[in-house]
N, C-alpha and C. Protein backbone atom coordinates (compact mmCIF):
# COMPACT_ATOMS: atom_id res chain seq x y z
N UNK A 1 36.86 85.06 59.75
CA UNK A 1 37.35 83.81 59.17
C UNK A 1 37.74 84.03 57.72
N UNK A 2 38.87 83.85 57.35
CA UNK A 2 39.32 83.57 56.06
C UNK A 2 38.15 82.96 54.83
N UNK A 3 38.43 83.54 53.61
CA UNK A 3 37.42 82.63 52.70
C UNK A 3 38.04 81.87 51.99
N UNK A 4 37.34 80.68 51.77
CA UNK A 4 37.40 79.36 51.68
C UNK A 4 37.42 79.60 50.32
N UNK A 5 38.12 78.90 49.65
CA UNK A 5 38.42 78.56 47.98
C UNK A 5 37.07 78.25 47.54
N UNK A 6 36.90 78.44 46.77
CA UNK A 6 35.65 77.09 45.60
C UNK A 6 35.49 77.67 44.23
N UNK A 7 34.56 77.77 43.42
CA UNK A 7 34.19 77.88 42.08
C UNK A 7 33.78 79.81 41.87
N UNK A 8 34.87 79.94 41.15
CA UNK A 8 34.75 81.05 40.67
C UNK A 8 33.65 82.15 40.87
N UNK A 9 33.45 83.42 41.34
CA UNK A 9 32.82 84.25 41.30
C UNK A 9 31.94 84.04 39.49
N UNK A 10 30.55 84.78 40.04
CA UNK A 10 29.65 84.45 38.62
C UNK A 10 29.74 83.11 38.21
N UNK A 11 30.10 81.89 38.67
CA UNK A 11 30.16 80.93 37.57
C UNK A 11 28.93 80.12 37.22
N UNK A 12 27.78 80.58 38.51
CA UNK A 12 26.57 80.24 38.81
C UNK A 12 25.27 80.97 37.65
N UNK A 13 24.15 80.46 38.28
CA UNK A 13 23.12 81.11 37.41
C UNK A 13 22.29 82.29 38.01
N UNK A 14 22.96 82.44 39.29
CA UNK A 14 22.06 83.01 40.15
C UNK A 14 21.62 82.81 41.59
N UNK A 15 20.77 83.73 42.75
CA UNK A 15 21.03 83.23 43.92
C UNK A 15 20.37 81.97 44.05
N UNK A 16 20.36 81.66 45.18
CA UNK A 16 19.99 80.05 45.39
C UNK A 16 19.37 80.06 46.82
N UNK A 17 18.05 79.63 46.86
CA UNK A 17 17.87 79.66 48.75
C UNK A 17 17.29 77.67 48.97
N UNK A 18 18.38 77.31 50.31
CA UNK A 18 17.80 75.59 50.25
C UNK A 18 17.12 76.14 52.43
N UNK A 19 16.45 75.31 52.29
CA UNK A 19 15.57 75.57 53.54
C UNK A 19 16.09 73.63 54.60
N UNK A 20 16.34 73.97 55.72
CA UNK A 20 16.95 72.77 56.04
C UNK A 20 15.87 72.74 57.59
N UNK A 21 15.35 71.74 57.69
CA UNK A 21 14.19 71.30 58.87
C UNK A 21 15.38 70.19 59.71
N UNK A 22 15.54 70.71 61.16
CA UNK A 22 16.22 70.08 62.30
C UNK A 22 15.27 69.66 63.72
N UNK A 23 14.96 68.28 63.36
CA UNK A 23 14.15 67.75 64.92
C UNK A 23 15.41 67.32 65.64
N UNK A 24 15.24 68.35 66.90
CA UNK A 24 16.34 68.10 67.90
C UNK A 24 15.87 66.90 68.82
N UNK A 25 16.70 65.94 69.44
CA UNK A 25 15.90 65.31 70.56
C UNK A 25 15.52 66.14 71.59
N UNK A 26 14.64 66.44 72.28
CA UNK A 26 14.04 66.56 73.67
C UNK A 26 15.52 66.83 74.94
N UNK A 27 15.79 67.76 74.90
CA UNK A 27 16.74 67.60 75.78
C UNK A 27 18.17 68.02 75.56
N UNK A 28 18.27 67.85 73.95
CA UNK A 28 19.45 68.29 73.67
C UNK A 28 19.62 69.84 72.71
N UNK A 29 18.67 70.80 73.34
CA UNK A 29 18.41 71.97 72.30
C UNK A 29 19.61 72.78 72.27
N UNK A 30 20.31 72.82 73.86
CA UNK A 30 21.41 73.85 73.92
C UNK A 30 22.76 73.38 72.81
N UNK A 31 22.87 71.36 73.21
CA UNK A 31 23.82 71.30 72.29
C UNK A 31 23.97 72.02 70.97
N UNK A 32 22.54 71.15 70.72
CA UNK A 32 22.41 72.05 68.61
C UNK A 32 22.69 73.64 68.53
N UNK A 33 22.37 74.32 69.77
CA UNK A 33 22.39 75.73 69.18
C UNK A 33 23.85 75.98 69.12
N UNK A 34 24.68 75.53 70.26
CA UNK A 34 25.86 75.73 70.07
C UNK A 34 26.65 75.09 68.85
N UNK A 35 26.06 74.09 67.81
CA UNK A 35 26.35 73.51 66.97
C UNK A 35 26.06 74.26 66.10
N UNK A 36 25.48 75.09 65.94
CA UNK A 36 24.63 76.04 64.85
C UNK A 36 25.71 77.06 64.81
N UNK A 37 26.01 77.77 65.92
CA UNK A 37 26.56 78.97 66.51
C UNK A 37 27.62 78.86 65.54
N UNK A 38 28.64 77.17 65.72
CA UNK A 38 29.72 76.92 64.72
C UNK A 38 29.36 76.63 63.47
N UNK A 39 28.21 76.06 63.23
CA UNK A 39 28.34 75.87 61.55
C UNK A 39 27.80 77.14 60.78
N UNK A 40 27.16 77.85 61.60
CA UNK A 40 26.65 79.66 61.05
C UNK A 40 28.34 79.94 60.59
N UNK A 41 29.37 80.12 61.89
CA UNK A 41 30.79 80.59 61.52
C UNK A 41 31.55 80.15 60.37
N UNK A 42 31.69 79.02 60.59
CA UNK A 42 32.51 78.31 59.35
C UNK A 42 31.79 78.58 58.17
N UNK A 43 30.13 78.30 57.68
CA UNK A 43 29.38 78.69 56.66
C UNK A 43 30.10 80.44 55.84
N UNK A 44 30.27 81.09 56.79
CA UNK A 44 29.74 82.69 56.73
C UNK A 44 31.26 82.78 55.79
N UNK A 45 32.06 81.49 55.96
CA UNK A 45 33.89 81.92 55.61
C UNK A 45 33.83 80.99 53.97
N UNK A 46 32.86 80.88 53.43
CA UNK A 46 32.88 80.55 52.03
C UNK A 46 32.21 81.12 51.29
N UNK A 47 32.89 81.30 50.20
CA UNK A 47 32.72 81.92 48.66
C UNK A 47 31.31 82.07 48.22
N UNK A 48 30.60 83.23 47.80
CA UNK A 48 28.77 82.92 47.86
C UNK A 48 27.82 83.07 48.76
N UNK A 49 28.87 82.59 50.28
CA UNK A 49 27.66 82.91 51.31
C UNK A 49 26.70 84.52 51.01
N UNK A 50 25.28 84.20 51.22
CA UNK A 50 24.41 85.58 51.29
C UNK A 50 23.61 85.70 52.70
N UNK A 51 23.96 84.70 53.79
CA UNK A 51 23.22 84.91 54.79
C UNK A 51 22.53 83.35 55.02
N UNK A 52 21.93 83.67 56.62
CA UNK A 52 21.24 82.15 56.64
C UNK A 52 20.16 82.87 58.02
N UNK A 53 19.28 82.04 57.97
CA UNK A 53 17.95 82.61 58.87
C UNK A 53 17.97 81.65 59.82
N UNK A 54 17.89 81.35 61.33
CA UNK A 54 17.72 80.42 62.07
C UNK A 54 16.79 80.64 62.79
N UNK A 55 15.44 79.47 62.70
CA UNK A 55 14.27 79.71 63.54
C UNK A 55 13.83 78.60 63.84
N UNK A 56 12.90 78.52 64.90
CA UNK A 56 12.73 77.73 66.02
C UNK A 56 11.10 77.90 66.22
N UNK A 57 10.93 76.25 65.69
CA UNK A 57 9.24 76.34 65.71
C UNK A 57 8.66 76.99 66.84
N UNK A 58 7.39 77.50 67.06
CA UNK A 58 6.88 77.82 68.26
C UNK A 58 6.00 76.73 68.97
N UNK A 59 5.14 75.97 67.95
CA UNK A 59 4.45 75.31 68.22
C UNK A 59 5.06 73.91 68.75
N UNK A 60 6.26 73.33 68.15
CA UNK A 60 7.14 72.39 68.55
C UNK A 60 8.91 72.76 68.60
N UNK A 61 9.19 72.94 70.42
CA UNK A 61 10.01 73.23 70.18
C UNK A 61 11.51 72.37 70.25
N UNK A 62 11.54 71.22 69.72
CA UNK A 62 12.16 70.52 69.28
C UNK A 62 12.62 70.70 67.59
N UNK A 63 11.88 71.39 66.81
CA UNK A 63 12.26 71.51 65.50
C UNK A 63 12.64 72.65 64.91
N UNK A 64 13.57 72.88 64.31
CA UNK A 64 14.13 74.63 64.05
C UNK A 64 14.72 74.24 62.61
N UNK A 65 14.59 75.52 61.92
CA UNK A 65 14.62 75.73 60.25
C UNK A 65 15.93 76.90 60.11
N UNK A 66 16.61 76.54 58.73
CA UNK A 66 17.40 77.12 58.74
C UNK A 66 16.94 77.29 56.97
N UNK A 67 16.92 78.95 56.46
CA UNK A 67 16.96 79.36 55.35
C UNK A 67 18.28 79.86 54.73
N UNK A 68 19.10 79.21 53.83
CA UNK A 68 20.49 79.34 53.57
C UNK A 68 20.18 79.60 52.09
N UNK A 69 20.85 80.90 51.92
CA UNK A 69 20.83 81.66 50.68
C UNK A 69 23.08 81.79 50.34
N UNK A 70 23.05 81.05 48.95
CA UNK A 70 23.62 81.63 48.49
C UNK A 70 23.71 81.64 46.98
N UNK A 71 25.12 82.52 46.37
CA UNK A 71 25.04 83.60 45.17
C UNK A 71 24.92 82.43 44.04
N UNK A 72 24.68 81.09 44.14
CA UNK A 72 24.52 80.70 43.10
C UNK A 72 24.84 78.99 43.23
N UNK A 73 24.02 78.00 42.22
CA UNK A 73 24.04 76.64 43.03
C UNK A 73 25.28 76.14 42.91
N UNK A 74 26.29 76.15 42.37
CA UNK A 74 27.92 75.92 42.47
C UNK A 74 28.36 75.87 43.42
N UNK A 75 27.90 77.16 44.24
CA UNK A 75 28.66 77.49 45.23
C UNK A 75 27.85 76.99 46.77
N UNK A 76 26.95 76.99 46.72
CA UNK A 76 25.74 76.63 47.50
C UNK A 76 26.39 74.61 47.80
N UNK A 77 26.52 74.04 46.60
CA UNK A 77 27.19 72.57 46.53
C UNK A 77 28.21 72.81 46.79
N UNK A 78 29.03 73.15 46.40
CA UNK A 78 30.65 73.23 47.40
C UNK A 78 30.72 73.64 48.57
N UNK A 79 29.66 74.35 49.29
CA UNK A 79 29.56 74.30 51.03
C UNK A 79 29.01 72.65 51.15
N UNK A 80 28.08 72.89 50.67
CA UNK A 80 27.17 71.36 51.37
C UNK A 80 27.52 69.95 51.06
N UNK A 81 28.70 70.29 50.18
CA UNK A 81 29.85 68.88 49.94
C UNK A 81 31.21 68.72 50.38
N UNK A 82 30.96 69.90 51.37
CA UNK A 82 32.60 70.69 51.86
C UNK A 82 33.25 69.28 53.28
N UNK A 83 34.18 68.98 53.17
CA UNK A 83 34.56 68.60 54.14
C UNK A 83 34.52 69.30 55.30
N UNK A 84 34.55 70.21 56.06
CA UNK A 84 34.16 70.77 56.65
C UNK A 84 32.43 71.06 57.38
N UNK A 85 31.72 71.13 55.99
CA UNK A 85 30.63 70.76 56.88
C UNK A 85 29.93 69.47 57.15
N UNK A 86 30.52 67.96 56.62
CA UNK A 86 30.09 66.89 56.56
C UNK A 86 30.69 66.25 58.17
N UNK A 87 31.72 67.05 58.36
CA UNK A 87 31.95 66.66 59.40
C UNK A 87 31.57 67.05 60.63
N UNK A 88 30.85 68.19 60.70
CA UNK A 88 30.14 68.90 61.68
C UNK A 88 28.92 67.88 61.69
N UNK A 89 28.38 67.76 60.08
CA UNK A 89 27.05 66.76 60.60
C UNK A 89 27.01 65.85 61.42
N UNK A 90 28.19 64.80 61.04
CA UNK A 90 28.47 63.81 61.52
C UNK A 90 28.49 63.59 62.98
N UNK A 91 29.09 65.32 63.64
CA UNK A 91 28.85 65.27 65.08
C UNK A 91 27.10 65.24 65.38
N UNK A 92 26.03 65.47 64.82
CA UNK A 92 24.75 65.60 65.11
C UNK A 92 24.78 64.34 65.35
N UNK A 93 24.90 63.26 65.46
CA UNK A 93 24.31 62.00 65.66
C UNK A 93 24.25 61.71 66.87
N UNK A 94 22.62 61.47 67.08
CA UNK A 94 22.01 61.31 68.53
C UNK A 94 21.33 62.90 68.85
N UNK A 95 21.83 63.88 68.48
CA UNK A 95 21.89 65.27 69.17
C UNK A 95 20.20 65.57 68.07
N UNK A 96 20.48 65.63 66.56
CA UNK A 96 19.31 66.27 65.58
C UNK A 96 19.34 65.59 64.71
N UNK A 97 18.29 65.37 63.50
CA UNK A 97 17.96 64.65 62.44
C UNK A 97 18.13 65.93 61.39
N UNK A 98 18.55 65.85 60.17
CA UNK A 98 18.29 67.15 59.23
C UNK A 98 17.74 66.73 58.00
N UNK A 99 16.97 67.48 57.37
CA UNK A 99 16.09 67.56 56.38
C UNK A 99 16.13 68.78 55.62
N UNK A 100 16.43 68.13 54.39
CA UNK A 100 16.38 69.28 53.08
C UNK A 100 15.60 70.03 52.28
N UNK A 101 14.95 71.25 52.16
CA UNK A 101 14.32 71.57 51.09
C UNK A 101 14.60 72.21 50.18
N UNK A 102 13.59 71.80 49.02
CA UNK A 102 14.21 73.30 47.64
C UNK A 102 13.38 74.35 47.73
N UNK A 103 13.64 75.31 47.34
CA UNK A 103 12.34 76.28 47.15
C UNK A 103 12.17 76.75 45.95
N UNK A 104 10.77 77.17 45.24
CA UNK A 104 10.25 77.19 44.07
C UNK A 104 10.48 78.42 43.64
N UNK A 105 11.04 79.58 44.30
CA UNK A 105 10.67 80.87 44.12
C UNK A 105 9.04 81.58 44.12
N UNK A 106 8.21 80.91 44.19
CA UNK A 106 6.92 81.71 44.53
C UNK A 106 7.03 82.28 46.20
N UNK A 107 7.93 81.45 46.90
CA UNK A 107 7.50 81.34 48.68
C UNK A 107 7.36 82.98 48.97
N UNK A 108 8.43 83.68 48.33
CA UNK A 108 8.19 85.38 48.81
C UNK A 108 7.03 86.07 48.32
N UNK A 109 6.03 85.32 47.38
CA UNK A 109 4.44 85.76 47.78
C UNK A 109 3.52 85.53 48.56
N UNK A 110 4.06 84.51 49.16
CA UNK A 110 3.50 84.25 50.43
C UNK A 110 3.66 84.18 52.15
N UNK A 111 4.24 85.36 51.84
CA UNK A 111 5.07 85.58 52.99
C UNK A 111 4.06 86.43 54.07
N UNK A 112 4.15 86.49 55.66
CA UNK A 112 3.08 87.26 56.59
C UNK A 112 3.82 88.41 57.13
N UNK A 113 3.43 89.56 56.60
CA UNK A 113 4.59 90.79 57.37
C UNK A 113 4.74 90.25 58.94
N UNK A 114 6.17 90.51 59.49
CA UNK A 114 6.38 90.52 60.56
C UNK A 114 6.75 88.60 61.01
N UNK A 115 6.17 87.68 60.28
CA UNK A 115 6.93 86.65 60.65
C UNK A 115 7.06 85.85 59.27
N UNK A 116 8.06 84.58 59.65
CA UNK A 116 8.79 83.97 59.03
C UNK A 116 8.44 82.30 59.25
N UNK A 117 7.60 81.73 58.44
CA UNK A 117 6.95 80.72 58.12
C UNK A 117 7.31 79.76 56.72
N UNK A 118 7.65 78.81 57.49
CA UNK A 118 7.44 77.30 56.28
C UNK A 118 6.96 77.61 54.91
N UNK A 119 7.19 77.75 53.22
CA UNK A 119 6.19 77.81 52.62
C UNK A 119 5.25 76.86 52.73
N UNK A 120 3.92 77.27 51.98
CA UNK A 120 3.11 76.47 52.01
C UNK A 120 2.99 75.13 50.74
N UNK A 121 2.58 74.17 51.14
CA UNK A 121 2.97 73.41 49.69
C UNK A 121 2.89 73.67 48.51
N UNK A 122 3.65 73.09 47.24
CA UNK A 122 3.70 73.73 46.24
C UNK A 122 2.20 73.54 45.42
N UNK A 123 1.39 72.49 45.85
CA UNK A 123 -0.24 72.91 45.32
C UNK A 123 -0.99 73.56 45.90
N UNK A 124 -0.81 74.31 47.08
CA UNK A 124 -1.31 75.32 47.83
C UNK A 124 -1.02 76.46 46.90
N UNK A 125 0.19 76.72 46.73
CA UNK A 125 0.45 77.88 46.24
C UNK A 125 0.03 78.29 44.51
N UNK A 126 0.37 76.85 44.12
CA UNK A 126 -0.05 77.02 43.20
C UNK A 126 -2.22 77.60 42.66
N UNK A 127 -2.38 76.94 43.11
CA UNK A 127 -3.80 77.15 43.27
C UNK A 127 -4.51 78.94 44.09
N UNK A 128 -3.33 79.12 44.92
CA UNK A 128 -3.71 80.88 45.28
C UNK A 128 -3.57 81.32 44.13
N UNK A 129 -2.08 81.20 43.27
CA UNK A 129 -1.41 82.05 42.57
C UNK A 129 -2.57 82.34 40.78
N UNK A 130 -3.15 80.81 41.20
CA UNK A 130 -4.45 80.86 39.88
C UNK A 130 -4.98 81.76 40.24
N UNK A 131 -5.62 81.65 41.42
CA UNK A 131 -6.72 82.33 41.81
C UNK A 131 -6.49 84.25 41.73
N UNK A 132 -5.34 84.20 41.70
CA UNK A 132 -5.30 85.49 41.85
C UNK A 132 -5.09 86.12 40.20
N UNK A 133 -4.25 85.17 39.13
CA UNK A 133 -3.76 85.91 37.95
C UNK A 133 -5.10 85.53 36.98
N UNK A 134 -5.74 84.60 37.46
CA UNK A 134 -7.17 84.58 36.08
C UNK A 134 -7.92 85.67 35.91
N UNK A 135 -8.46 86.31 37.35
CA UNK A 135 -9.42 87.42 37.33
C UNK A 135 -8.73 88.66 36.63
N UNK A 136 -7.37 88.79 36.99
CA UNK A 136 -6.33 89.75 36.66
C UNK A 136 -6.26 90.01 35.09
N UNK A 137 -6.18 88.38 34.06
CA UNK A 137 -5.80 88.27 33.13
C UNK A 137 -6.90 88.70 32.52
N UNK A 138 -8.52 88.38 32.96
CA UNK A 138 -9.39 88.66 32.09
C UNK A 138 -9.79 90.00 32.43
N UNK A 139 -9.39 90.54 33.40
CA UNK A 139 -9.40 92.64 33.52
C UNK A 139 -8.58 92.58 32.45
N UNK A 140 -7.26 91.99 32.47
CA UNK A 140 -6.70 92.93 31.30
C UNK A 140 -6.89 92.74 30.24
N UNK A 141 -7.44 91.72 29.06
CA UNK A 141 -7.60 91.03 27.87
C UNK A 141 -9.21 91.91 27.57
N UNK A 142 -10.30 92.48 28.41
CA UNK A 142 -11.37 93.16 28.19
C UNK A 142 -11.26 95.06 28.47
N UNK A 143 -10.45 95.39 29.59
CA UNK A 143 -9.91 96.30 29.22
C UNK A 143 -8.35 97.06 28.45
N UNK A 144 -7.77 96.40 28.95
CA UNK A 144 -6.91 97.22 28.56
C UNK A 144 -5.69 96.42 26.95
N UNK A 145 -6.11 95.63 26.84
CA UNK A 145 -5.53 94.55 25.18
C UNK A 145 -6.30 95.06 24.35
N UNK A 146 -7.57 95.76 24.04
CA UNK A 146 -8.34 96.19 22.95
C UNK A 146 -7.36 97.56 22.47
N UNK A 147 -7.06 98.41 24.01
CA UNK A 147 -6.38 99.10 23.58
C UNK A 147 -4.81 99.43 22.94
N UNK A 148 -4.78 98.36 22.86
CA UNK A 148 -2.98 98.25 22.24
C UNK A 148 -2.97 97.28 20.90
N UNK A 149 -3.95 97.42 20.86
CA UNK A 149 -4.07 95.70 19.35
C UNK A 149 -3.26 96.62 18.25
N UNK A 150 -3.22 98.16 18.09
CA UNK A 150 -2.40 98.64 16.94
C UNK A 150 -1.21 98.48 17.61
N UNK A 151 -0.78 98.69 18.48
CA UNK A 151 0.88 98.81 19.46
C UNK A 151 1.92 97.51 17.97
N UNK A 152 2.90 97.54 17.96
CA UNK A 152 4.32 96.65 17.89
C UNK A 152 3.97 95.55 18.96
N UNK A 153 4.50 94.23 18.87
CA UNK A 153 4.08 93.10 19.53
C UNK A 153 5.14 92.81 20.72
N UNK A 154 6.44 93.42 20.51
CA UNK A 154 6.98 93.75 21.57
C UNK A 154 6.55 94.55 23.12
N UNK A 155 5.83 95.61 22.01
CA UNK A 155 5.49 96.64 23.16
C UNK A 155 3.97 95.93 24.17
N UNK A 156 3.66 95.42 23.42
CA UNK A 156 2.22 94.98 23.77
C UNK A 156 2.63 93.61 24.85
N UNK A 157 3.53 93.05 24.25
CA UNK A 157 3.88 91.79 25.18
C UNK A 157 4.23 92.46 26.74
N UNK A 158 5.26 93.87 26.83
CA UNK A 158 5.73 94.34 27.69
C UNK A 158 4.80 94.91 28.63
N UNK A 159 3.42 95.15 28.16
CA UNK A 159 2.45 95.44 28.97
C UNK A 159 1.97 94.49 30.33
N UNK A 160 1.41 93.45 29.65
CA UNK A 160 0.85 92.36 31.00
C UNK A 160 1.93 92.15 31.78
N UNK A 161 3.10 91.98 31.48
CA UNK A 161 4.10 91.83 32.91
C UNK A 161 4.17 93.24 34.04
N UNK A 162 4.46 94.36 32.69
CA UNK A 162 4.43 96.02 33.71
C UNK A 162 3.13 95.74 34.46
N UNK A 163 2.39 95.78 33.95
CA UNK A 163 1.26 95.73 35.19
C UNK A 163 0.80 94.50 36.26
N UNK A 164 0.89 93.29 35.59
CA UNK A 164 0.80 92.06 36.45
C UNK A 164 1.45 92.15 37.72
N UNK A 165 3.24 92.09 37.53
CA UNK A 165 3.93 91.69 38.31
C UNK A 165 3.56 92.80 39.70
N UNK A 166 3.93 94.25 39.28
CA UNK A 166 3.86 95.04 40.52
C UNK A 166 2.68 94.60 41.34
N UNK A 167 0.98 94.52 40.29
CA UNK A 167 0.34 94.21 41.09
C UNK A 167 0.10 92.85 42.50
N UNK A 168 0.57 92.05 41.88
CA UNK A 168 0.86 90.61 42.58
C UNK A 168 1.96 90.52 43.70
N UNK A 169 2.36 91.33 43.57
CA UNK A 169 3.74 91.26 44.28
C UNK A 169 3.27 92.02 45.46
N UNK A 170 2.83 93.45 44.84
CA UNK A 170 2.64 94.53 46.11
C UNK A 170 1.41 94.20 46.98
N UNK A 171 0.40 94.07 46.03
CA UNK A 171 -0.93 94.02 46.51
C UNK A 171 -1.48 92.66 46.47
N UNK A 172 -1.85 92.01 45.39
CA UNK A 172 -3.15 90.77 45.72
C UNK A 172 -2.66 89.46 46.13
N UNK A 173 -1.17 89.07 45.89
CA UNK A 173 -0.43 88.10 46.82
C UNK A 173 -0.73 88.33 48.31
N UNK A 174 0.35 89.45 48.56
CA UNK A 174 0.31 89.45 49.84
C UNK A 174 -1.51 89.73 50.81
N UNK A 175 -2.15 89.88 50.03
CA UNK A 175 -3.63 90.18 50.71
C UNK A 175 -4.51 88.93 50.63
N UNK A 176 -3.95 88.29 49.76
CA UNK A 176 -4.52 86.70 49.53
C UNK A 176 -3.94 85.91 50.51
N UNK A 177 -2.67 86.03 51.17
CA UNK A 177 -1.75 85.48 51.83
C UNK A 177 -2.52 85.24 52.82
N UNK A 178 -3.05 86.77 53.28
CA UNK A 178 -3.82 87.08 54.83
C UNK A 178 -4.98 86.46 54.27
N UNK A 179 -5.85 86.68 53.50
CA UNK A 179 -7.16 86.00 53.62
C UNK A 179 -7.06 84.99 54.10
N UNK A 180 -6.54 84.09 53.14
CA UNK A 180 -6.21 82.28 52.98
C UNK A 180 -5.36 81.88 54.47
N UNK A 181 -4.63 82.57 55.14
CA UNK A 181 -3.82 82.19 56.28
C UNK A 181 -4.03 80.87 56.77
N UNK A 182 -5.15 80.61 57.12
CA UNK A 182 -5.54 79.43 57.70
C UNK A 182 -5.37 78.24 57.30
N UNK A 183 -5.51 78.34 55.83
CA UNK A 183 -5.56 77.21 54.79
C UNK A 183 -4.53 77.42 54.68
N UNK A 184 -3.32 78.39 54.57
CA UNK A 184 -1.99 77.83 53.78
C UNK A 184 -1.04 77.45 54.87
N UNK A 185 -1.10 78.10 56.11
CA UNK A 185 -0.41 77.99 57.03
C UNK A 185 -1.28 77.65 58.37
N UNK A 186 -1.28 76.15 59.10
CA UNK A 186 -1.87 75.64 59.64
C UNK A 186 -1.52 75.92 61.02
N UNK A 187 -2.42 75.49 61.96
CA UNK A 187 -1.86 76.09 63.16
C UNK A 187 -0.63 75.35 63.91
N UNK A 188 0.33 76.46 63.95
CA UNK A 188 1.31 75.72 64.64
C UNK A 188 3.16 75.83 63.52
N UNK A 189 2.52 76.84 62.42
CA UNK A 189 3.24 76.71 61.52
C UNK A 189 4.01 78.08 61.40
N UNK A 190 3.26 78.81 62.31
CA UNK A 190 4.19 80.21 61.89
C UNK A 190 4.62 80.20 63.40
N UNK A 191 6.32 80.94 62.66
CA UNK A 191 7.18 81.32 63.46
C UNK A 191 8.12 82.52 63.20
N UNK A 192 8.31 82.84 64.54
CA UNK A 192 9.49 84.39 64.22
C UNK A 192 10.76 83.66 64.20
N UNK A 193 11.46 85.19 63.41
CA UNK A 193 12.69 84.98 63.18
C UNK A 193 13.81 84.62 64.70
N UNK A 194 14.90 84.42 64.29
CA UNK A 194 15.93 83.93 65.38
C UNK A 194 16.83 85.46 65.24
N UNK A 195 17.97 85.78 66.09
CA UNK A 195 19.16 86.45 66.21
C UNK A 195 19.64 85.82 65.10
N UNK A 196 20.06 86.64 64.35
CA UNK A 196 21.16 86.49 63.11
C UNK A 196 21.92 85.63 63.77
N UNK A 197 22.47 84.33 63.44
CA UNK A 197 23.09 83.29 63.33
C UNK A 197 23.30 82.47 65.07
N UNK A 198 21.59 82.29 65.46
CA UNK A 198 21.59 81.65 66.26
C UNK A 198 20.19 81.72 66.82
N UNK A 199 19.74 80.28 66.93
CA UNK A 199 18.22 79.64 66.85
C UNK A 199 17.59 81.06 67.88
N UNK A 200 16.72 80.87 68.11
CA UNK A 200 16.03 81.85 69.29
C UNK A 200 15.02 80.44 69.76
N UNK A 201 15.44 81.25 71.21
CA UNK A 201 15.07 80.38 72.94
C UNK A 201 13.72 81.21 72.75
């Protein structure tokens, strides 16, 4: 498919991911997927697209999520104000209900290797993410800040992130993720991924 005009390459701040929740009626799952099938196509033919995830609760399968990433919110609003796709919605009526989310950027610390789940609310997360950088902050402020108090304040600032971030990211997020599972993700909430641009049966 040809690409679709809109707002300049770079004119954005950066990528952008919006998360969209679809309760199908009971009955009408094949329509929506084939509705998906086309709005995945037409999506994939504008400026920015970076991909889109289609998944299909396990626990209810009437409701399926779609994670739509693109290069920046300009461009992300000129799909989702596009004539083109307002009119595809418009065919959903009767068929699915749709629902919007934002995401905070924490959700990829809380992610479960191997599947693809709802984040968890943003005071859920927030409250792991304490839990994990206080103990962290006071290891580093008793060991390792005594040792840099002569350092340049640049260099010293550059420390707690070099070591914070890798750690959180690689290790005590994702291991907190698994501890907490239960509490952040309730039963009925995790689900696998779909075929690249089409729900999974």
């Amino acid at each position: 498919m040809e690409e679709q005009e809109g707002p300049a390459e770079g004119s954005g701040e950066g990528p952008v991911t919006v998360v969209f929740t679809w309760d199908v009626k009971p009955g009408r799952e094949r329509e929506f997927e084939d509705w998906a099938d086309e709005l995945h196509r037409v999506a994939r033919g504008y400026s920015g697209h970076e991909g889109a995830t289609w998944l299909r609760a396990e626990g209810n399968r009437h409701r399926y999520y779609t994670v739509l990433k693109f290069a920046d919110q300009e461009r992300l609003d000129w799909w989702l104000d596009s004539g083109e796709r307002r009119s595809r919605i418009e065919r959903l009526d009767g068929i699915a209900a749709e629902h919007r989310h934002g995401t905070t950027g924490l959700e990829t610390w809380f992610s479960l290797p191997g599947e693809s789940v709802p984040a968890p609310s943003k005071i859920k997360m927030i409250i792991v993410t304490l839990c994990a950088v206080y103990p962290l902050s006071i290891a580093f402020q008793a060991v390792i800040a005594p040792a840099t108090k002569t350092w340049a304040l640049p260099l010293r600032g550059l420390v707690f992130p070099i070591i914070m971030v890798p750690l959180l990211t690689l290790l005590v997020m994702p291991g907190l993720s698994r501890l907490l599972r239960r509490w952040l993700y309730p039963a009925g909430r995790v689900h696998r991924p779909a075929r690249p641009g089409r729900p999974d049966r």
